[in-house]
N, C-alpha and C. Protein backbone atom coordinates (compact mmCIF):
# COMPACT_ATOMS: atom_id res chain seq x y z
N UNK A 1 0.82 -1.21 0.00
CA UNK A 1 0.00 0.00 0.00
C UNK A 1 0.86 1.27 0.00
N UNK A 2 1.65 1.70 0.51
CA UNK A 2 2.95 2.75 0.88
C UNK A 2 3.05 2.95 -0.65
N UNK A 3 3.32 1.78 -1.21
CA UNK A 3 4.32 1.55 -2.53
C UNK A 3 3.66 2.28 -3.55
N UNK A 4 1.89 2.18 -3.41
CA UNK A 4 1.00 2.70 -4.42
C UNK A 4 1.58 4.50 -4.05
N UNK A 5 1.37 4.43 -3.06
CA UNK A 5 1.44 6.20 -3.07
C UNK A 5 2.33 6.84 -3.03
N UNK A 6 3.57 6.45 -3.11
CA UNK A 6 5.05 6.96 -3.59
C UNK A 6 4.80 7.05 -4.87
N UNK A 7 4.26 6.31 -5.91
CA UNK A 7 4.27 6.22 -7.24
C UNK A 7 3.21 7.32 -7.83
N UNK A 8 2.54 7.51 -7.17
CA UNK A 8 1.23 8.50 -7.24
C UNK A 8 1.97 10.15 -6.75
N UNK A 9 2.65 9.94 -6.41
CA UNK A 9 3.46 11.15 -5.79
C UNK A 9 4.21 11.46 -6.95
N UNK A 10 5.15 10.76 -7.32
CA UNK A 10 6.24 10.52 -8.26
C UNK A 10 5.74 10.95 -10.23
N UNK A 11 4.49 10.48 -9.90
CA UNK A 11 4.11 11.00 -11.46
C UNK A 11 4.14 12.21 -11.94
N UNK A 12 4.30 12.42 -13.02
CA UNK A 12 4.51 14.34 -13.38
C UNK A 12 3.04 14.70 -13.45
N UNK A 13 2.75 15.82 -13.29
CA UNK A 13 1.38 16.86 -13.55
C UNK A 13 1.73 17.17 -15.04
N UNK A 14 0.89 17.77 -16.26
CA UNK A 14 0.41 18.23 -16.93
C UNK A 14 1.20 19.81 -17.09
N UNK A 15 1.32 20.48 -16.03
CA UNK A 15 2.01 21.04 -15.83
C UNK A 15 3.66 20.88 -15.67
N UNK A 16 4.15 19.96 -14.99
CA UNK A 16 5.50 19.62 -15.12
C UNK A 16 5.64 19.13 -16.67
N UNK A 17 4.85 18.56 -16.90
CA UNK A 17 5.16 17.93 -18.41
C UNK A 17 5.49 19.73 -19.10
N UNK A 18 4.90 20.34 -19.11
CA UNK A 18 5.22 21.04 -20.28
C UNK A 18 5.84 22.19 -20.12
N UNK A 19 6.20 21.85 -18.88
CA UNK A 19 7.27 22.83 -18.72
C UNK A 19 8.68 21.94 -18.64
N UNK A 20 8.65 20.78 -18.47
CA UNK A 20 9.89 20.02 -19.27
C UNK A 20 10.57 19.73 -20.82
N UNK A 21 8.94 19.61 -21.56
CA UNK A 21 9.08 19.90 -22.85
C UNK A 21 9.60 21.33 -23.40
N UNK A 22 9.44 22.44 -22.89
CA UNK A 22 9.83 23.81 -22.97
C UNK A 22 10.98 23.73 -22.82
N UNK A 23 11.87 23.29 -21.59
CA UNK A 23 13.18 22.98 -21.25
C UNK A 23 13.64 22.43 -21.92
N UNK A 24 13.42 21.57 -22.59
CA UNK A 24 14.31 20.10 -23.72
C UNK A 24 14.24 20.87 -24.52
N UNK A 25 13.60 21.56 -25.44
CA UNK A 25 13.80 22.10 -26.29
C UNK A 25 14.72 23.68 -26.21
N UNK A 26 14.54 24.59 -25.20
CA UNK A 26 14.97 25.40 -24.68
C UNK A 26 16.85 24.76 -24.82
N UNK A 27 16.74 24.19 -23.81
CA UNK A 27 18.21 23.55 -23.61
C UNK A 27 19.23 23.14 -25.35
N UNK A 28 18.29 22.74 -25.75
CA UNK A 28 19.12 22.12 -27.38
C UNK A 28 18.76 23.29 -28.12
N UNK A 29 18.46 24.85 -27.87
CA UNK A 29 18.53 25.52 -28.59
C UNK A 29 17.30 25.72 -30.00
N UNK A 30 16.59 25.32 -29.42
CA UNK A 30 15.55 24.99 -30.52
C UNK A 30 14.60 26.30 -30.47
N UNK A 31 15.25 27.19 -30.91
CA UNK A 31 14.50 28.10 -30.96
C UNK A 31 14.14 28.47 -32.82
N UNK A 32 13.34 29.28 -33.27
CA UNK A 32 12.76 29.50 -34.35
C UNK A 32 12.88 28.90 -35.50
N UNK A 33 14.29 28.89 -36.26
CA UNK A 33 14.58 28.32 -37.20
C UNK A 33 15.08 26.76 -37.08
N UNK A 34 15.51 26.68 -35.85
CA UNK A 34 16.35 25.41 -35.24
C UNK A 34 15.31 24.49 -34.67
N UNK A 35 14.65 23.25 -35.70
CA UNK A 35 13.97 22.58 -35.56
C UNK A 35 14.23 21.33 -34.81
N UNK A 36 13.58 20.53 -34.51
CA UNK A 36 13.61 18.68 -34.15
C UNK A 36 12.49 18.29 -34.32
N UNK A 37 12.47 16.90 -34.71
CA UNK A 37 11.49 15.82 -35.14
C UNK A 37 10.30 15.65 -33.86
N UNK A 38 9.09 16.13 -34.20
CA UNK A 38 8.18 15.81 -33.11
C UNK A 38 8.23 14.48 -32.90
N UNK A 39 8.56 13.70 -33.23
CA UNK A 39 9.15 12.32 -32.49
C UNK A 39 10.11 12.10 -31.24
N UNK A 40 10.38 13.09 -31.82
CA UNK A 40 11.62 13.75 -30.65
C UNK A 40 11.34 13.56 -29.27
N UNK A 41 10.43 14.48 -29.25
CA UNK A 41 9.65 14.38 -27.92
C UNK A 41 9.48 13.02 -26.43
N UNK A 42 9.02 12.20 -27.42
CA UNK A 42 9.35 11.09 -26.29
C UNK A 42 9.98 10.46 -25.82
N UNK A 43 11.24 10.98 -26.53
CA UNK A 43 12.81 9.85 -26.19
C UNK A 43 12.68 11.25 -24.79
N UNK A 44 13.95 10.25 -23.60
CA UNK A 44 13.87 10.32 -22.11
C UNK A 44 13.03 10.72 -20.92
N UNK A 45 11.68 10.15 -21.17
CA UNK A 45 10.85 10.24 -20.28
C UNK A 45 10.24 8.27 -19.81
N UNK A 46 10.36 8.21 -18.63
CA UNK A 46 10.51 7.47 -18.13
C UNK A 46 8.74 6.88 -17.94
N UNK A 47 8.17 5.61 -18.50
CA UNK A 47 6.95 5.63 -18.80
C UNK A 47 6.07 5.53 -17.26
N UNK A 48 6.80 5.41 -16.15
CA UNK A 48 6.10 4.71 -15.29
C UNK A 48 5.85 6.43 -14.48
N UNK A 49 6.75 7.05 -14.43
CA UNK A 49 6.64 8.57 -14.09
C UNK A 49 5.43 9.39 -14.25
N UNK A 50 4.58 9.18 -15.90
CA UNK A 50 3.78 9.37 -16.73
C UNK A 50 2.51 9.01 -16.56
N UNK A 51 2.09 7.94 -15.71
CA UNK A 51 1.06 7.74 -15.52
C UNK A 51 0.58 6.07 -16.40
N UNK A 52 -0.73 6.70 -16.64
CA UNK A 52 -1.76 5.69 -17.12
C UNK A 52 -1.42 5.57 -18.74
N UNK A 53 -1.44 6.29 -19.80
CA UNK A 53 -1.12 6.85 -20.99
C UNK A 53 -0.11 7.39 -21.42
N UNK A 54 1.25 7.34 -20.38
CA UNK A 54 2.24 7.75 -20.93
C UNK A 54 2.79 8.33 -22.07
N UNK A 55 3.49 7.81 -23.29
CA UNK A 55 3.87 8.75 -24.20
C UNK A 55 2.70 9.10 -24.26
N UNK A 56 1.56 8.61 -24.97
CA UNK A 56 0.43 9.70 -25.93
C UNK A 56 -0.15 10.96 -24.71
N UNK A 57 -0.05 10.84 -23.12
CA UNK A 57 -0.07 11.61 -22.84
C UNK A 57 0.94 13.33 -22.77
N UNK A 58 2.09 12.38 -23.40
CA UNK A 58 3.12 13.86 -23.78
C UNK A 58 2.88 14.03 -25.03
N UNK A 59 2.72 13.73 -26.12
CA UNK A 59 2.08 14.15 -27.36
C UNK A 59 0.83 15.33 -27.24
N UNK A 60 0.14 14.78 -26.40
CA UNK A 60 -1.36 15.61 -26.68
C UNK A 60 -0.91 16.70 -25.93
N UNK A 61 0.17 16.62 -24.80
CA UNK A 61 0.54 18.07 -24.16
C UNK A 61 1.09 19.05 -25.30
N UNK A 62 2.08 18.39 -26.02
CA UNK A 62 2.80 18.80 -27.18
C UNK A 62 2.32 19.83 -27.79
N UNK A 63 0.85 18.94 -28.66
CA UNK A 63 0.02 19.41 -29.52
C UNK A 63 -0.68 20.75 -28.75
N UNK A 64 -0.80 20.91 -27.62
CA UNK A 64 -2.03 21.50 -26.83
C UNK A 64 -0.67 23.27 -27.07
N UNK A 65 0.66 22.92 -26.57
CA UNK A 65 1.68 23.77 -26.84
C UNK A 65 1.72 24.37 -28.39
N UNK A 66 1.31 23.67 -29.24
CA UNK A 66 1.25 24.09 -30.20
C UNK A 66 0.39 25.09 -30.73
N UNK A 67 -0.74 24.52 -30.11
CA UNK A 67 -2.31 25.37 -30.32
C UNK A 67 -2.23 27.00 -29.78
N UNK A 68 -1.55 26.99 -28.39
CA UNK A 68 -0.99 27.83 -27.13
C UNK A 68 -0.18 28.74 -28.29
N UNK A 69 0.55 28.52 -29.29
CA UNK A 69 1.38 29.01 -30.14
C UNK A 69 2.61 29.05 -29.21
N UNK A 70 3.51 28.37 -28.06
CA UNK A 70 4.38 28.79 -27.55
C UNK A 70 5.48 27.69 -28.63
N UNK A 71 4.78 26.53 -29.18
CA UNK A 71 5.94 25.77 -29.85
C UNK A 71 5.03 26.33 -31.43
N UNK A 72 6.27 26.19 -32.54
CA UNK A 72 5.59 25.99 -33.93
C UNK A 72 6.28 25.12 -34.57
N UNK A 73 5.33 25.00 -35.38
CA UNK A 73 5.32 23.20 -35.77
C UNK A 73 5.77 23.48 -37.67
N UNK A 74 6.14 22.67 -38.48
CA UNK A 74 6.69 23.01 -39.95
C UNK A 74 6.21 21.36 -40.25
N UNK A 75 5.44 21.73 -41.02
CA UNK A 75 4.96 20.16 -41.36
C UNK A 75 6.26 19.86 -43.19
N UNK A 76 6.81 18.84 -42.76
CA UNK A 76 8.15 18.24 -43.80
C UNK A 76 7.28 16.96 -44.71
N UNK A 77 8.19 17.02 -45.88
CA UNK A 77 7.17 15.85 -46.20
C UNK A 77 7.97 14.10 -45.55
N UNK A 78 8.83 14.41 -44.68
CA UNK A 78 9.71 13.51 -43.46
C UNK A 78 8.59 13.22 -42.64
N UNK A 79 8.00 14.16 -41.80
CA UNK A 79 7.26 13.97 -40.69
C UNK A 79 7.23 15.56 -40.37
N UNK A 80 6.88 15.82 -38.75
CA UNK A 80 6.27 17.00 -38.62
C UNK A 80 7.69 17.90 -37.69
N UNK A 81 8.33 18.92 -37.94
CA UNK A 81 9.38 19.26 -37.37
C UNK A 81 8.81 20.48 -35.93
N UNK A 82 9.28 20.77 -35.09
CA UNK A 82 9.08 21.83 -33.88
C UNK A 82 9.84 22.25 -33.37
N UNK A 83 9.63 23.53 -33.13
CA UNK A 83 10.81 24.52 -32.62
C UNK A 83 10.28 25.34 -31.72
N UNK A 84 10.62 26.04 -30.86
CA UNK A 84 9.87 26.94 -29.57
C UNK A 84 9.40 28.50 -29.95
N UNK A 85 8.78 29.27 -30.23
CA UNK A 85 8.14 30.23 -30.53
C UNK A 85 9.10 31.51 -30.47
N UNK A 86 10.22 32.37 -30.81
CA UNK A 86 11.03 33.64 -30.47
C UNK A 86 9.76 34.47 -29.57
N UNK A 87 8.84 34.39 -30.94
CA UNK A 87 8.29 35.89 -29.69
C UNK A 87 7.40 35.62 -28.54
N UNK A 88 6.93 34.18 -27.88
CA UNK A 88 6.82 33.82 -26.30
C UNK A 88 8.06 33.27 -25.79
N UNK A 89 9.31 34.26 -26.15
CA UNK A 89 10.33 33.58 -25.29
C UNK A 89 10.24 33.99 -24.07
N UNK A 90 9.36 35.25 -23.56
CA UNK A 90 9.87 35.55 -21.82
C UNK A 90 8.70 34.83 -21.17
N UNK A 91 7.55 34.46 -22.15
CA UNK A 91 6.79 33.28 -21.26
C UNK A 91 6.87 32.47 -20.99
N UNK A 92 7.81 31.64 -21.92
CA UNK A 92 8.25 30.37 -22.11
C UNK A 92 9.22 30.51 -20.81
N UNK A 93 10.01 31.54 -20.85
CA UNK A 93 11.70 31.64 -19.74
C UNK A 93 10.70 31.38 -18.30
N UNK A 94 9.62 31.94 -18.12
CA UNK A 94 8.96 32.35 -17.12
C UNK A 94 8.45 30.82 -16.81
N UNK A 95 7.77 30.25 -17.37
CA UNK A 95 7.55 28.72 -17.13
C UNK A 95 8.45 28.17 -16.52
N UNK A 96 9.52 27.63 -17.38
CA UNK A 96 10.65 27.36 -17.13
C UNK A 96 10.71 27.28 -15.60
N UNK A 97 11.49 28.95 -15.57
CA UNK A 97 12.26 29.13 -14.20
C UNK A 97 10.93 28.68 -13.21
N UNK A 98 9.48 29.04 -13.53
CA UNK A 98 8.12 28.30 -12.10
C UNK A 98 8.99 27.18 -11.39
N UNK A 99 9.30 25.84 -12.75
CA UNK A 99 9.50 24.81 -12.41
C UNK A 99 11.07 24.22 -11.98
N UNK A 100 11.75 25.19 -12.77
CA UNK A 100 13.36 24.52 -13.10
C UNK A 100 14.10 25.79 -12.52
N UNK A 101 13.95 26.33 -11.12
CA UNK A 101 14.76 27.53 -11.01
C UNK A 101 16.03 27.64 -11.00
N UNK A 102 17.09 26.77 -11.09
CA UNK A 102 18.12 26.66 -11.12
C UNK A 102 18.65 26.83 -12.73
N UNK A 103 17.41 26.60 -14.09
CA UNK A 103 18.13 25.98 -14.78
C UNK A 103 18.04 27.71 -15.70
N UNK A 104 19.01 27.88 -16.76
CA UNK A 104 19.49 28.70 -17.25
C UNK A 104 19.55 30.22 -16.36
């Protein structure tokens, strides 16, 4: 019983998710012109962290970022490329630091 609710503790919010996704991309420089493979996205996230729906639950955060206009998306005839928005960069920084105050 203990064991269930460490794990329930341990899962990310909706919120942490996408302010990690902001960071991963933030961090590799992925700003405007400087794309990566929305596939991208789910390499190093750990499925048990995630919940019930794991990856497709970081996808639909993805997409929801997209809508938000803070990421933009370049559809390739490869697959779909994403990069982080220049002009919500001090919202994006502002996310960020909510969650990651140490990081940049």
């Amino acid at each position: 019983m203990p064991y269930k609710g460490i794990i329930s503790v341990l899962m990310f919010s909706d919120d942490d998710i996408k302010s990690r996704i902001l960071l991963k991309l933030a961090k590799r420089g992925k700003w405007g012109g400087a794309h990566t493979s929305f596939d991208n996205i789910k390499k190093g996230w750990n499925e048990r962290d995630l919940g019930k729906h794991g990856i497709k639950r970081v996808y639909e955060i993805t997409k929801d970022l997209i809508r938000q206009r803070f990421i933009v998306s370049k559809p390739t005839h490869y697959g779909l490329e994403i990069s982080l928005n220049p002009k919500k960069s001090t919202e994006i920084e502002q996310i960020i630091k909510r969650f990651y105050p140490k990081e940049e």
